[in-house]
PDB file of N, CA and C in Angstrom:
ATOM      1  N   UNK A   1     102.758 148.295  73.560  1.00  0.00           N
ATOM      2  CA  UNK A   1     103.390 147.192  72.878  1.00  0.00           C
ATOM      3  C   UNK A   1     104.258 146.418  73.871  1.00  0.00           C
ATOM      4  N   UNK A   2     104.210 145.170  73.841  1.00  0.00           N
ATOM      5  CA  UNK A   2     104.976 144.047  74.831  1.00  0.00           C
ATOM      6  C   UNK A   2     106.063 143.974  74.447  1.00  0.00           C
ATOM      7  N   UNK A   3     107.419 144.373  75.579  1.00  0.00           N
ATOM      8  CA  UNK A   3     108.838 144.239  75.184  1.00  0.00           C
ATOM      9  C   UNK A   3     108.998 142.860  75.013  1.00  0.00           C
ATOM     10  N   UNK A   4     110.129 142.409  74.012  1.00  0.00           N
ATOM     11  CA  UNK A   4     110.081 140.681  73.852  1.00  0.00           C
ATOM     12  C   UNK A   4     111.318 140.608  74.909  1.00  0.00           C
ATOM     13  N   UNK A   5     111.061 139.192  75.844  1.00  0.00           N
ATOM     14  CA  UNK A   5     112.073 138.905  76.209  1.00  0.00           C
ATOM     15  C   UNK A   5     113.202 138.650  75.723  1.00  0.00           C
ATOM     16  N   UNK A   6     114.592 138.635  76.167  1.00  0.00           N
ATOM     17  CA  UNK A   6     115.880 138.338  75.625  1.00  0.00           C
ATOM     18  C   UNK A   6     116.045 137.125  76.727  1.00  0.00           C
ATOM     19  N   UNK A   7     116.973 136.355  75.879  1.00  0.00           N
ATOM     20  CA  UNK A   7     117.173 134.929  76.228  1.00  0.00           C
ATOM     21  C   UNK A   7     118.249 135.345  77.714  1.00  0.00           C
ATOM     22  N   UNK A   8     118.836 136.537  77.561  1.00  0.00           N
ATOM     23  CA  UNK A   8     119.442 136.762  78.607  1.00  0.00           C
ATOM     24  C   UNK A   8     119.331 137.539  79.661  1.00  0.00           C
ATOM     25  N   UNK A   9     118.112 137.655  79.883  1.00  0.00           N
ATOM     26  CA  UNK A   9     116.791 138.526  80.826  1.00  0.00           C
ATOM     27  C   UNK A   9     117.070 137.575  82.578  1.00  0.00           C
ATOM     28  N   UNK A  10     116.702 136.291  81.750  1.00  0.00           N
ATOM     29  CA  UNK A  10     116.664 135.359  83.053  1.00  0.00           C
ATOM     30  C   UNK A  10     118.308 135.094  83.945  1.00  0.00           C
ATOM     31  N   UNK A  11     119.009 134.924  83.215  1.00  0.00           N
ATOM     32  CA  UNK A  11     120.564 134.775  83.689  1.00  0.00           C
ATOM     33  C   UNK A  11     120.887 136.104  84.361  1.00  0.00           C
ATOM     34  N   UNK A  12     119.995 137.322  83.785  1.00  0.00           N
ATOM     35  CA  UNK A  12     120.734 138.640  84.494  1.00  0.00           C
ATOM     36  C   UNK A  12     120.153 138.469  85.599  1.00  0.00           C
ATOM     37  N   UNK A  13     118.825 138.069  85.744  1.00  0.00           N
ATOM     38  CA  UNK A  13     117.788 138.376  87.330  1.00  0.00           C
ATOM     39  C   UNK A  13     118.447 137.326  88.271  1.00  0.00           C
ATOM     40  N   UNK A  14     119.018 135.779  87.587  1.00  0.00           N
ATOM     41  CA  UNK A  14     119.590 135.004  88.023  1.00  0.00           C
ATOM     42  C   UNK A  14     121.229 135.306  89.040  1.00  0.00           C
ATOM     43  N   UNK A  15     121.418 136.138  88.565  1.00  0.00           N
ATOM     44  CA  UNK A  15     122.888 136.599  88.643  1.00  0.00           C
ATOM     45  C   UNK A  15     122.423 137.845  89.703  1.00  0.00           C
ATOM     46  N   UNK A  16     121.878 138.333  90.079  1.00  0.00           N
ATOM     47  CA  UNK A  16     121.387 139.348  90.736  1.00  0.00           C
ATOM     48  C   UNK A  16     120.819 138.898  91.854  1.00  0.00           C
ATOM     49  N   UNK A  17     120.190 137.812  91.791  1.00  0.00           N
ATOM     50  CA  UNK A  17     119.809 137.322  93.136  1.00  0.00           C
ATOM     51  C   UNK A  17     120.483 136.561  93.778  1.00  0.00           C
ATOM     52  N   UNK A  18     121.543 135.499  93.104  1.00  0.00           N
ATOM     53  CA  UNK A  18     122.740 135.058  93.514  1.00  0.00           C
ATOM     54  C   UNK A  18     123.998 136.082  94.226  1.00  0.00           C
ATOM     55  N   UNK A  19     123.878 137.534  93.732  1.00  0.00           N
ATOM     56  CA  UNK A  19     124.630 138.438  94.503  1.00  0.00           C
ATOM     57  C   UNK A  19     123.986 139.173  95.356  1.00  0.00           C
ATOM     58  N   UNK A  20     122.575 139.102  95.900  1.00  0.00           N
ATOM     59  CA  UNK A  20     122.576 139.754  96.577  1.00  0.00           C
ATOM     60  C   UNK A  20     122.168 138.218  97.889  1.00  0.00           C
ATOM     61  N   UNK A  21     122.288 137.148  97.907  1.00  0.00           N
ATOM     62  CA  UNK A  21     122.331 136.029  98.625  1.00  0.00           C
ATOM     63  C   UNK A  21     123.807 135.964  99.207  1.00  0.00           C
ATOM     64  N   UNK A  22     124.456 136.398  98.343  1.00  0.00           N
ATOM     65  CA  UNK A  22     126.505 136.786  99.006  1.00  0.00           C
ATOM     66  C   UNK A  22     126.351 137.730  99.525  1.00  0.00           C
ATOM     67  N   UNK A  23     125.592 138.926  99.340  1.00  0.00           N
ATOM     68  CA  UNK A  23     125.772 140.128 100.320  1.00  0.00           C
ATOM     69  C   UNK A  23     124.953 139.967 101.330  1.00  0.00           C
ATOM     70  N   UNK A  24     124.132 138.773 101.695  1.00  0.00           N
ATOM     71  CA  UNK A  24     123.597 138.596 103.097  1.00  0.00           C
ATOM     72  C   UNK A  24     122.128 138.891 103.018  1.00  0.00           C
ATOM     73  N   UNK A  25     121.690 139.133 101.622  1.00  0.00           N
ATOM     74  CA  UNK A  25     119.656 139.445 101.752  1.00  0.00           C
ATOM     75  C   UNK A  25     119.610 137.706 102.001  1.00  0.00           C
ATOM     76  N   UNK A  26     118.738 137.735 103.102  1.00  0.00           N
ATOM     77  CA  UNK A  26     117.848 136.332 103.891  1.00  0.00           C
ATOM     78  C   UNK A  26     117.284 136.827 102.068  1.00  0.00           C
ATOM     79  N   UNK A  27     115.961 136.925 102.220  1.00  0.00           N
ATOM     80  CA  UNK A  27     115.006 136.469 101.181  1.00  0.00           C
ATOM     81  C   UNK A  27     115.640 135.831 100.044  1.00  0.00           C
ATOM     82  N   UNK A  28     116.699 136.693  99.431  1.00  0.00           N
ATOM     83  CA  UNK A  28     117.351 135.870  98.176  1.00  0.00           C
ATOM     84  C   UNK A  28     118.093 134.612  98.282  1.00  0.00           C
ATOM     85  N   UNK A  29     118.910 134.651  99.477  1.00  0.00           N
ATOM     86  CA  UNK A  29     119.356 133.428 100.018  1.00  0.00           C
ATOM     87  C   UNK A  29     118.345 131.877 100.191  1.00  0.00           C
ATOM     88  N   UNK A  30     117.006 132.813 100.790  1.00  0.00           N
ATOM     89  CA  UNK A  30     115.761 131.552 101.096  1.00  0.00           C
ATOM     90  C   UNK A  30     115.753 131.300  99.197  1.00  0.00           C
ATOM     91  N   UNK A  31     115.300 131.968  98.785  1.00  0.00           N
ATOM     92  CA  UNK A  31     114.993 131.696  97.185  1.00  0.00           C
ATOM     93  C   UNK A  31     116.321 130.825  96.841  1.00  0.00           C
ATOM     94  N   UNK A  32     117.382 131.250  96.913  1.00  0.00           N
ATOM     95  CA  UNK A  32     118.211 130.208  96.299  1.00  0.00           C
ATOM     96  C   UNK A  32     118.642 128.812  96.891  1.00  0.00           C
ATOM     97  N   UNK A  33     117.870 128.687  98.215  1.00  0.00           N
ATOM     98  CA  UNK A  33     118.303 127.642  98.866  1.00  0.00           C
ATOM     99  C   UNK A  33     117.372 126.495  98.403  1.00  0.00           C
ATOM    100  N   UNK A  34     116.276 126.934  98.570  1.00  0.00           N
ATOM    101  CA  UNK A  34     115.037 126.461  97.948  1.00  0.00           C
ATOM    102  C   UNK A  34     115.212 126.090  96.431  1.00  0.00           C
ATOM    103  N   UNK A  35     115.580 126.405  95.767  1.00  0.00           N
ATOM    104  CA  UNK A  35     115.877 125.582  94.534  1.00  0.00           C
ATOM    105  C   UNK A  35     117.181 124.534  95.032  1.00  0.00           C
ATOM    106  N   UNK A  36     118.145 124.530  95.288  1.00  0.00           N
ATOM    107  CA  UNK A  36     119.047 123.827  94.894  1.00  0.00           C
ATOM    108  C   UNK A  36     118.935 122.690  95.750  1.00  0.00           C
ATOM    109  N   UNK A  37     117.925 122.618  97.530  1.00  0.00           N
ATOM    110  CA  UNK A  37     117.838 121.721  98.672  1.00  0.00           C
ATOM    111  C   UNK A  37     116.092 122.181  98.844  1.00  0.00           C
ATOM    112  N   UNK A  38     115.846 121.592  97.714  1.00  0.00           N
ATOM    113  CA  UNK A  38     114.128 121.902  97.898  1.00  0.00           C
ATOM    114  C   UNK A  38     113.922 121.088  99.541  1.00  0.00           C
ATOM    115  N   UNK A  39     112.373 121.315  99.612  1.00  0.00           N
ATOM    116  CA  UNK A  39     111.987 120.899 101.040  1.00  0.00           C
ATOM    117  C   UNK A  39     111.352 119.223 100.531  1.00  0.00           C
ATOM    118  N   UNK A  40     111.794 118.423 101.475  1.00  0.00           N
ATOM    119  CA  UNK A  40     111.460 117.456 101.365  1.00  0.00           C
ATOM    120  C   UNK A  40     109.805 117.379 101.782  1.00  0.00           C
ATOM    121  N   UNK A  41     108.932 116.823 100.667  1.00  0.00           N
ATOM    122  CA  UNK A  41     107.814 116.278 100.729  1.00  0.00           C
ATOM    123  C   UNK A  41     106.787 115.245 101.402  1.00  0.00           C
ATOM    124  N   UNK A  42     107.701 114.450 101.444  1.00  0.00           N
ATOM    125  CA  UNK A  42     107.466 112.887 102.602  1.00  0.00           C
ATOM    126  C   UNK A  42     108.746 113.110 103.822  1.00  0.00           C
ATOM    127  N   UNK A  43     107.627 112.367 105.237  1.00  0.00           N
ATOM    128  CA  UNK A  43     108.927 111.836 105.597  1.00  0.00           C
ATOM    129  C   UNK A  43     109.104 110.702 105.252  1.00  0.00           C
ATOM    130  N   UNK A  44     110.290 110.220 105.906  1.00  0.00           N
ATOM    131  CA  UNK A  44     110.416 108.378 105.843  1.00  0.00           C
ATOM    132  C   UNK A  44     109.178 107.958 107.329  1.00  0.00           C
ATOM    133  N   UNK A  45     108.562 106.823 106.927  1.00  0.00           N
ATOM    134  CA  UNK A  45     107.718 106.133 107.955  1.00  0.00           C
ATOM    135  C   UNK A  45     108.287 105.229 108.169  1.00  0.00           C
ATOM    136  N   UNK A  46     108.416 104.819 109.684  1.00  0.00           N
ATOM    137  CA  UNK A  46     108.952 103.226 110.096  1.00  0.00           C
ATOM    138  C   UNK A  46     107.839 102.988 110.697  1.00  0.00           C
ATOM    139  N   UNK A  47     107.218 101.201 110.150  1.00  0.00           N
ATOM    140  CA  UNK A  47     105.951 101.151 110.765  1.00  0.00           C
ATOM    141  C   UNK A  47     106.407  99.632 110.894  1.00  0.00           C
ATOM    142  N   UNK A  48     106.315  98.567 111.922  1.00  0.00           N
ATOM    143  CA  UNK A  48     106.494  97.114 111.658  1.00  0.00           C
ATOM    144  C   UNK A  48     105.445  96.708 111.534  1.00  0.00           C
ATOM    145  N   UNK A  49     105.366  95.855 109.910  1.00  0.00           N
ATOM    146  CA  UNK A  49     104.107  94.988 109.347  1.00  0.00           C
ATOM    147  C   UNK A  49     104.461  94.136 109.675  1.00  0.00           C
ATOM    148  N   UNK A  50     103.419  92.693 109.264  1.00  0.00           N
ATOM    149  CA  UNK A  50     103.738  91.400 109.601  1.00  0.00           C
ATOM    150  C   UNK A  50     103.933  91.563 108.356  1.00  0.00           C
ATOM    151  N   UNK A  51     104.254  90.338 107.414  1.00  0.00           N
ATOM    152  CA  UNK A  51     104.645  89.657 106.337  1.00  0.00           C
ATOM    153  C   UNK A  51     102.975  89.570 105.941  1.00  0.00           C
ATOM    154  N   UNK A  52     102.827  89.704 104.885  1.00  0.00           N
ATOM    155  CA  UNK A  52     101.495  89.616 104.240  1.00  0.00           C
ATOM    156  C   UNK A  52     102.193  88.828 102.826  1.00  0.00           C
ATOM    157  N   UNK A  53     101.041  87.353 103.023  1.00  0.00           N
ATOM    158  CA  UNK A  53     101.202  86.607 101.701  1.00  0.00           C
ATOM    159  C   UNK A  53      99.695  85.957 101.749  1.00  0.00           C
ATOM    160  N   UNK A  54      98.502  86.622 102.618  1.00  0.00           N
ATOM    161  CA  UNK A  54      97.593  86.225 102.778  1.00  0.00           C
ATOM    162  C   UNK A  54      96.605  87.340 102.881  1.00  0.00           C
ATOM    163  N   UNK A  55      95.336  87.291 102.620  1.00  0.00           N
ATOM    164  CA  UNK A  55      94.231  87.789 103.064  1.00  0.00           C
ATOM    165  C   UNK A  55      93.773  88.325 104.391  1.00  0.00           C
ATOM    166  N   UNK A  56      94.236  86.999 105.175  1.00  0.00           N
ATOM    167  CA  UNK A  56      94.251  87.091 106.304  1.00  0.00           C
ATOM    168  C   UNK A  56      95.461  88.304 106.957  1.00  0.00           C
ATOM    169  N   UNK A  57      96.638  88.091 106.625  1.00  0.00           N
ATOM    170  CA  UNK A  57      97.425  88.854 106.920  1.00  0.00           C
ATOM    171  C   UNK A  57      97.562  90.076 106.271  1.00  0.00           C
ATOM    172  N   UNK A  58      97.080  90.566 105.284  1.00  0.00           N
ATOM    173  CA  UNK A  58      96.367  92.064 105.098  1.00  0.00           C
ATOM    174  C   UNK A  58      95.747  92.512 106.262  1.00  0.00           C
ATOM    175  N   UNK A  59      94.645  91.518 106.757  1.00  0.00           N
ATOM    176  CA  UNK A  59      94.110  92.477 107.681  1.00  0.00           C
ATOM    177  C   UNK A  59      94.745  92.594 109.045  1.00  0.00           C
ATOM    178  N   UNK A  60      95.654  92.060 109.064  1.00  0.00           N
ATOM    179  CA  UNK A  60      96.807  92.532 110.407  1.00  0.00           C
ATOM    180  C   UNK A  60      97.580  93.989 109.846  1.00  0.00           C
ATOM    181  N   UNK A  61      97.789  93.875 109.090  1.00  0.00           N
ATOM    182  CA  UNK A  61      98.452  95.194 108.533  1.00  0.00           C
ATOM    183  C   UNK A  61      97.737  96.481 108.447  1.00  0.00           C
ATOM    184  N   UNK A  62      96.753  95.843 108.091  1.00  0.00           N
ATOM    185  CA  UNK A  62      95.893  96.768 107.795  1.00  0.00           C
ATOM    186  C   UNK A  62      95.457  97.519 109.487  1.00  0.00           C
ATOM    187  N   UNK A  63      95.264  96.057 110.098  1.00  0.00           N
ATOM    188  CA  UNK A  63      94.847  96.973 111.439  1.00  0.00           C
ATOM    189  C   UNK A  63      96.073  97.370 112.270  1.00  0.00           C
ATOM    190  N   UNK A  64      97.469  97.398 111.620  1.00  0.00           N
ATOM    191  CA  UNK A  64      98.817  98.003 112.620  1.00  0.00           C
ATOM    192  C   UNK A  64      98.147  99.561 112.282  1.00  0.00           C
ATOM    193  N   UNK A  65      98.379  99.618 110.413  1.00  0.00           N
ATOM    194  CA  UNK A  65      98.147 100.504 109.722  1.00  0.00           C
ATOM    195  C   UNK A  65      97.039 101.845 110.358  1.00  0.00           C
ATOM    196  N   UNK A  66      95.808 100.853 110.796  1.00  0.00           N
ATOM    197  CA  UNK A  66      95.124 102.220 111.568  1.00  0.00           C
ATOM    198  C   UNK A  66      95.225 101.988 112.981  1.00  0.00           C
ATOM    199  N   UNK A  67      95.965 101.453 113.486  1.00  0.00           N
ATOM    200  CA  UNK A  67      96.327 101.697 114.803  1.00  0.00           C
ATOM    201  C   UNK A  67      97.096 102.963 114.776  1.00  0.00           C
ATOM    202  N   UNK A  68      98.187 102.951 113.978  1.00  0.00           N
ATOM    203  CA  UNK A  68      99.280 103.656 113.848  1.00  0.00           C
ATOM    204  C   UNK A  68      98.746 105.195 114.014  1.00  0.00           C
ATOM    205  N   UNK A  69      97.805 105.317 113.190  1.00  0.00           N
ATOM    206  CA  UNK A  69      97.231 106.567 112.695  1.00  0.00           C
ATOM    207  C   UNK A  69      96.180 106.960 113.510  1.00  0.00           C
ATOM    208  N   UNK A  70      95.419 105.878 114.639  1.00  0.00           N
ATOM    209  CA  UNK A  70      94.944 106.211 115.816  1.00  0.00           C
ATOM    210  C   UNK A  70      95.672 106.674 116.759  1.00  0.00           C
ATOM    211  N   UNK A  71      96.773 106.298 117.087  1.00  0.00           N
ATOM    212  CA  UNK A  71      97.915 106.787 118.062  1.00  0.00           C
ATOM    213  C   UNK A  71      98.760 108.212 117.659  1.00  0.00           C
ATOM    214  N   UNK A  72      98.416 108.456 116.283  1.00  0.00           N
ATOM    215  CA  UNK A  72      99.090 109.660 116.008  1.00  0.00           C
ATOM    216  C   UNK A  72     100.541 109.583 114.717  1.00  0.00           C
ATOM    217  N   UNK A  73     100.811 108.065 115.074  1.00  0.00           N
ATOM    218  CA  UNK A  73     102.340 107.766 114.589  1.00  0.00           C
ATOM    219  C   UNK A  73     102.453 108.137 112.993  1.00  0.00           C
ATOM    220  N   UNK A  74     101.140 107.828 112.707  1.00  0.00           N
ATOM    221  CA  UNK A  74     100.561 108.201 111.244  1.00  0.00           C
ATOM    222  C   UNK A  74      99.680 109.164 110.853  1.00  0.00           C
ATOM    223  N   UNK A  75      99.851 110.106 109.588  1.00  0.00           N
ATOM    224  CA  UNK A  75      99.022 111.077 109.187  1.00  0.00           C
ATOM    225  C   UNK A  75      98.152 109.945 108.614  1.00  0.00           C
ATOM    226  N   UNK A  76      96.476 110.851 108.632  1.00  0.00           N
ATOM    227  CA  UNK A  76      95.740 109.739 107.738  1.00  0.00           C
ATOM    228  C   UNK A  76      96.228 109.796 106.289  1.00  0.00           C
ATOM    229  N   UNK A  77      97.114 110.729 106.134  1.00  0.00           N
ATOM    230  CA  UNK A  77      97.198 110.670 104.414  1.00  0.00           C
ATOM    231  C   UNK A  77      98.682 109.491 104.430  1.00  0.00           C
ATOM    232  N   UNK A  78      99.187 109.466 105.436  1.00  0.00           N
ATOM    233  CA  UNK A  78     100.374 108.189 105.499  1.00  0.00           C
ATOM    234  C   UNK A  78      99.563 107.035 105.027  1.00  0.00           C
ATOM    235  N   UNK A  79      98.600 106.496 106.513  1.00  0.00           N
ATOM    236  CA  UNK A  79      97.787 105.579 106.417  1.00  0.00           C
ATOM    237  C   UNK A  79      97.347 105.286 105.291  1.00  0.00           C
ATOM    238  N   UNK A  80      96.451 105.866 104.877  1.00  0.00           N
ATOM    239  CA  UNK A  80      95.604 105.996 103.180  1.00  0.00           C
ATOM    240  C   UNK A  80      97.000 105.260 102.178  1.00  0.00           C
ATOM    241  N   UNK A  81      97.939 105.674 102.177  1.00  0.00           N
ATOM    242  CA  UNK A  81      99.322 105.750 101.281  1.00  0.00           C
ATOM    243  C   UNK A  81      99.829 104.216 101.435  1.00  0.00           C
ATOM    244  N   UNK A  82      99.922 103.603 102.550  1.00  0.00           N
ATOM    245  CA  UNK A  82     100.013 102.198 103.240  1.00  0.00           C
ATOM    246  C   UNK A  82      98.917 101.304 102.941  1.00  0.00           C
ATOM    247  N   UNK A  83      98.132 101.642 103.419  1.00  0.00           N
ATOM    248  CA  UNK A  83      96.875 101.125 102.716  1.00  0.00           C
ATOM    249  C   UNK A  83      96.422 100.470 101.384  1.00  0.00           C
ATOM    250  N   UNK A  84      97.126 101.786 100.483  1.00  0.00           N
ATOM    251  CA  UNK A  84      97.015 101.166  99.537  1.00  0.00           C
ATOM    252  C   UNK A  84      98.406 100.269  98.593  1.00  0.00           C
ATOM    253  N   UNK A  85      99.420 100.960  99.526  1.00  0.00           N
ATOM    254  CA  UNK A  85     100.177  99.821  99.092  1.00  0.00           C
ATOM    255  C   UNK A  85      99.714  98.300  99.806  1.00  0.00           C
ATOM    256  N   UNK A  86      99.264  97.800 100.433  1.00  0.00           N
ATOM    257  CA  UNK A  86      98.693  96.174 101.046  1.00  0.00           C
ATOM    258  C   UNK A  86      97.753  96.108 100.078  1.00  0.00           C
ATOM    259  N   UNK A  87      97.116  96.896  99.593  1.00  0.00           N
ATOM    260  CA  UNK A  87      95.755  96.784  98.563  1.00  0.00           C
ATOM    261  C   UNK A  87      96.353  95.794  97.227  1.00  0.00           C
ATOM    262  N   UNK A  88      97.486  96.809  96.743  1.00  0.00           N
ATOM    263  CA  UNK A  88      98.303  96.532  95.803  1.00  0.00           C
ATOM    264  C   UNK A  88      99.181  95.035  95.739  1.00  0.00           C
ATOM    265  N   UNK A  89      99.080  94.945  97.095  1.00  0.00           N
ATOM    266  CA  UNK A  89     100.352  93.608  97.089  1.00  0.00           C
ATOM    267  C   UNK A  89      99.399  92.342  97.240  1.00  0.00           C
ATOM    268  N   UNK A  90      97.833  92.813  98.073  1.00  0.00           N
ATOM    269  CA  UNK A  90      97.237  91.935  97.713  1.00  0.00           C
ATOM    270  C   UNK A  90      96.577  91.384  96.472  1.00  0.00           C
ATOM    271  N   UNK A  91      96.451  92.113  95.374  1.00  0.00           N
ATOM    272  CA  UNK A  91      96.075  92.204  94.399  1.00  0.00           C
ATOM    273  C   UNK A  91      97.311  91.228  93.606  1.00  0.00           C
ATOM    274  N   UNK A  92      98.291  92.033  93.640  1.00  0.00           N
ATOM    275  CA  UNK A  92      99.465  90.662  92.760  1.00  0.00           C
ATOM    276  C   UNK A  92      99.416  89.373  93.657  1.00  0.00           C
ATOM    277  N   UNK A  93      98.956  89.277  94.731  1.00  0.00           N
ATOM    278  CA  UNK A  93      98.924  87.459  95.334  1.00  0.00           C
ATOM    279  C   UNK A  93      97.904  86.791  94.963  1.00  0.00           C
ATOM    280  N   UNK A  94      96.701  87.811  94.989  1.00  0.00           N
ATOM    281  CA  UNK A  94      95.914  86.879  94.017  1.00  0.00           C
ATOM    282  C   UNK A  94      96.078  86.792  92.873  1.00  0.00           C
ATOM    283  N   UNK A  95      96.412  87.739  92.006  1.00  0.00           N
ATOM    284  CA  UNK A  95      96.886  86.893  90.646  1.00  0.00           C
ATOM    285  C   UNK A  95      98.050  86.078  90.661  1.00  0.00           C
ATOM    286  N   UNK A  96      98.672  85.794  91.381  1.00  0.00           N
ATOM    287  CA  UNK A  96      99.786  84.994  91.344  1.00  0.00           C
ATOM    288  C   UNK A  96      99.000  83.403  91.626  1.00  0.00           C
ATOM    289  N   UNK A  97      97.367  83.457  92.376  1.00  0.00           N
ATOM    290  CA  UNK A  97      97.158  82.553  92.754  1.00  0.00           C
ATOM    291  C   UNK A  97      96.045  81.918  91.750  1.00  0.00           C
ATOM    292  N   UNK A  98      95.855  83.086  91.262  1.00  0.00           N
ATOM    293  CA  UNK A  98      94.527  82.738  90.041  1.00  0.00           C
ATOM    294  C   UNK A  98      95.622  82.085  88.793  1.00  0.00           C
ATOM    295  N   UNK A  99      96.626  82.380  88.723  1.00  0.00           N
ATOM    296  CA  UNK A  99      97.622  81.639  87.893  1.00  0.00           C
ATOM    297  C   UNK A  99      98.266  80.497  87.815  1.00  0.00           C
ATOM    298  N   UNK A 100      98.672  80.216  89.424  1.00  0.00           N
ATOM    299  CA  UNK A 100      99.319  79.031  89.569  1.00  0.00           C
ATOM    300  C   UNK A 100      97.614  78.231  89.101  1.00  0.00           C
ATOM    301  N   UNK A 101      96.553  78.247  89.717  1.00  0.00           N
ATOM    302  CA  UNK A 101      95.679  77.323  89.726  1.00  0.00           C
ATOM    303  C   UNK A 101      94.932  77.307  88.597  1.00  0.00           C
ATOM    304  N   UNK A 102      95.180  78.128  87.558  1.00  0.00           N
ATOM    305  CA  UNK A 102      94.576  77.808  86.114  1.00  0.00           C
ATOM    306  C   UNK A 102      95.902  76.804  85.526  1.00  0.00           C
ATOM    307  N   UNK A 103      97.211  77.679  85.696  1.00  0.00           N
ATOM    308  CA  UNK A 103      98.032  76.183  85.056  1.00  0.00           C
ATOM    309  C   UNK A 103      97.865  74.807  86.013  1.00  0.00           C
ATOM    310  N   UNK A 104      97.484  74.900  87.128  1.00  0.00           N
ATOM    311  CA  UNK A 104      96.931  73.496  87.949  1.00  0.00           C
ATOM    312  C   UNK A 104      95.942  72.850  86.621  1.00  0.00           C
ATOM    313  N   UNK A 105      94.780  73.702  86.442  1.00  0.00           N
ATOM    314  CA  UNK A 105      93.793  72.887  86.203  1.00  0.00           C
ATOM    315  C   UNK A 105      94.507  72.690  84.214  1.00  0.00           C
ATOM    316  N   UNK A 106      95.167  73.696  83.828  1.00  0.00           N
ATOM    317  CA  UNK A 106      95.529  73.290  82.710  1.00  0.00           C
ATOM    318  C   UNK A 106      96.323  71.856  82.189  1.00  0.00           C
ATOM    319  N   UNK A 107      97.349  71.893  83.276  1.00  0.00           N
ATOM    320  CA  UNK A 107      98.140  70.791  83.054  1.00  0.00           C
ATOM    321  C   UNK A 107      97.158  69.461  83.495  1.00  0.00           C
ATOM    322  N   UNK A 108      96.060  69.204  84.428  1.00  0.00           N
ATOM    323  CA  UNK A 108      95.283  68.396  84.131  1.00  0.00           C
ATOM    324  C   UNK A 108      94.460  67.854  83.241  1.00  0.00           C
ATOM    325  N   UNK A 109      93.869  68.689  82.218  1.00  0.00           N
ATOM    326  CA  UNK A 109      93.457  68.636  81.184  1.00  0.00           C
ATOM    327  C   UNK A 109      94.079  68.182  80.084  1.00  0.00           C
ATOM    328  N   UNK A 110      95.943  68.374  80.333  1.00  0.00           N
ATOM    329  CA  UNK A 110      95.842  68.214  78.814  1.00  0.00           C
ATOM    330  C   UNK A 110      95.899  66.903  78.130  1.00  0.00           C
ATOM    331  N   UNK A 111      95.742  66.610  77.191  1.00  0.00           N
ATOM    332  CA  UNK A 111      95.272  65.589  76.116  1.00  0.00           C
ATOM    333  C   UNK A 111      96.467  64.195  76.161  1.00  0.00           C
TER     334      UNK A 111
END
């Protein structure tokens, strides 16, 4: 038969590994460090783009972008990550442009 947990099962194991992290056990210490200053996931990337408000200038970025990651400066999973942010920004310029030029042709039309 399965003992049921008590709500205060976890606070005791909690409290136990917190004292033995004061009495100097590395392992419990790593465990509690690790929750409270997890390991950072990303680094920060410094990469200089040009200004992209063009098509054209995507593909300058695009080619810093795999330069970067030819030289090393970039993981391909950075690159990929960059990438698709220019993907993204090109995507809102063209709708920004498919917009201005439907209200172009709208306000010509109207009656």
């Amino acid at each position: 038969m399965k003992r049921r947990r008590h709500p205060q099962d976890g606070r005791i194991v909690l409290r136990k590994v917190i004292e033995k992290a004061l009495a100097g056990d590395t392992a419990a210490l790593r465990l509690c460090l690790d929750r409270v200053l997890p390991a950072r996931r990303e680094r920060l990337v410094t990469l200089v783009l040009p200004k992209i408000e063009s098509a054209k200038d995507a593909c300058a970025a695009s080619a810093a972008i795999l330069a970067a990651c030819a030289n090393g400066e970039l993981s391909p999973g950075e690159a990929a990550e960059l990438m698709a942010l220019v993907a993204a920004h090109i995507r809102v310029l063209e709708t920004n442009d498919l917009e201005a030029r439907l209200a172009a042709l709208e306000a010509g039309q109207a009656p």
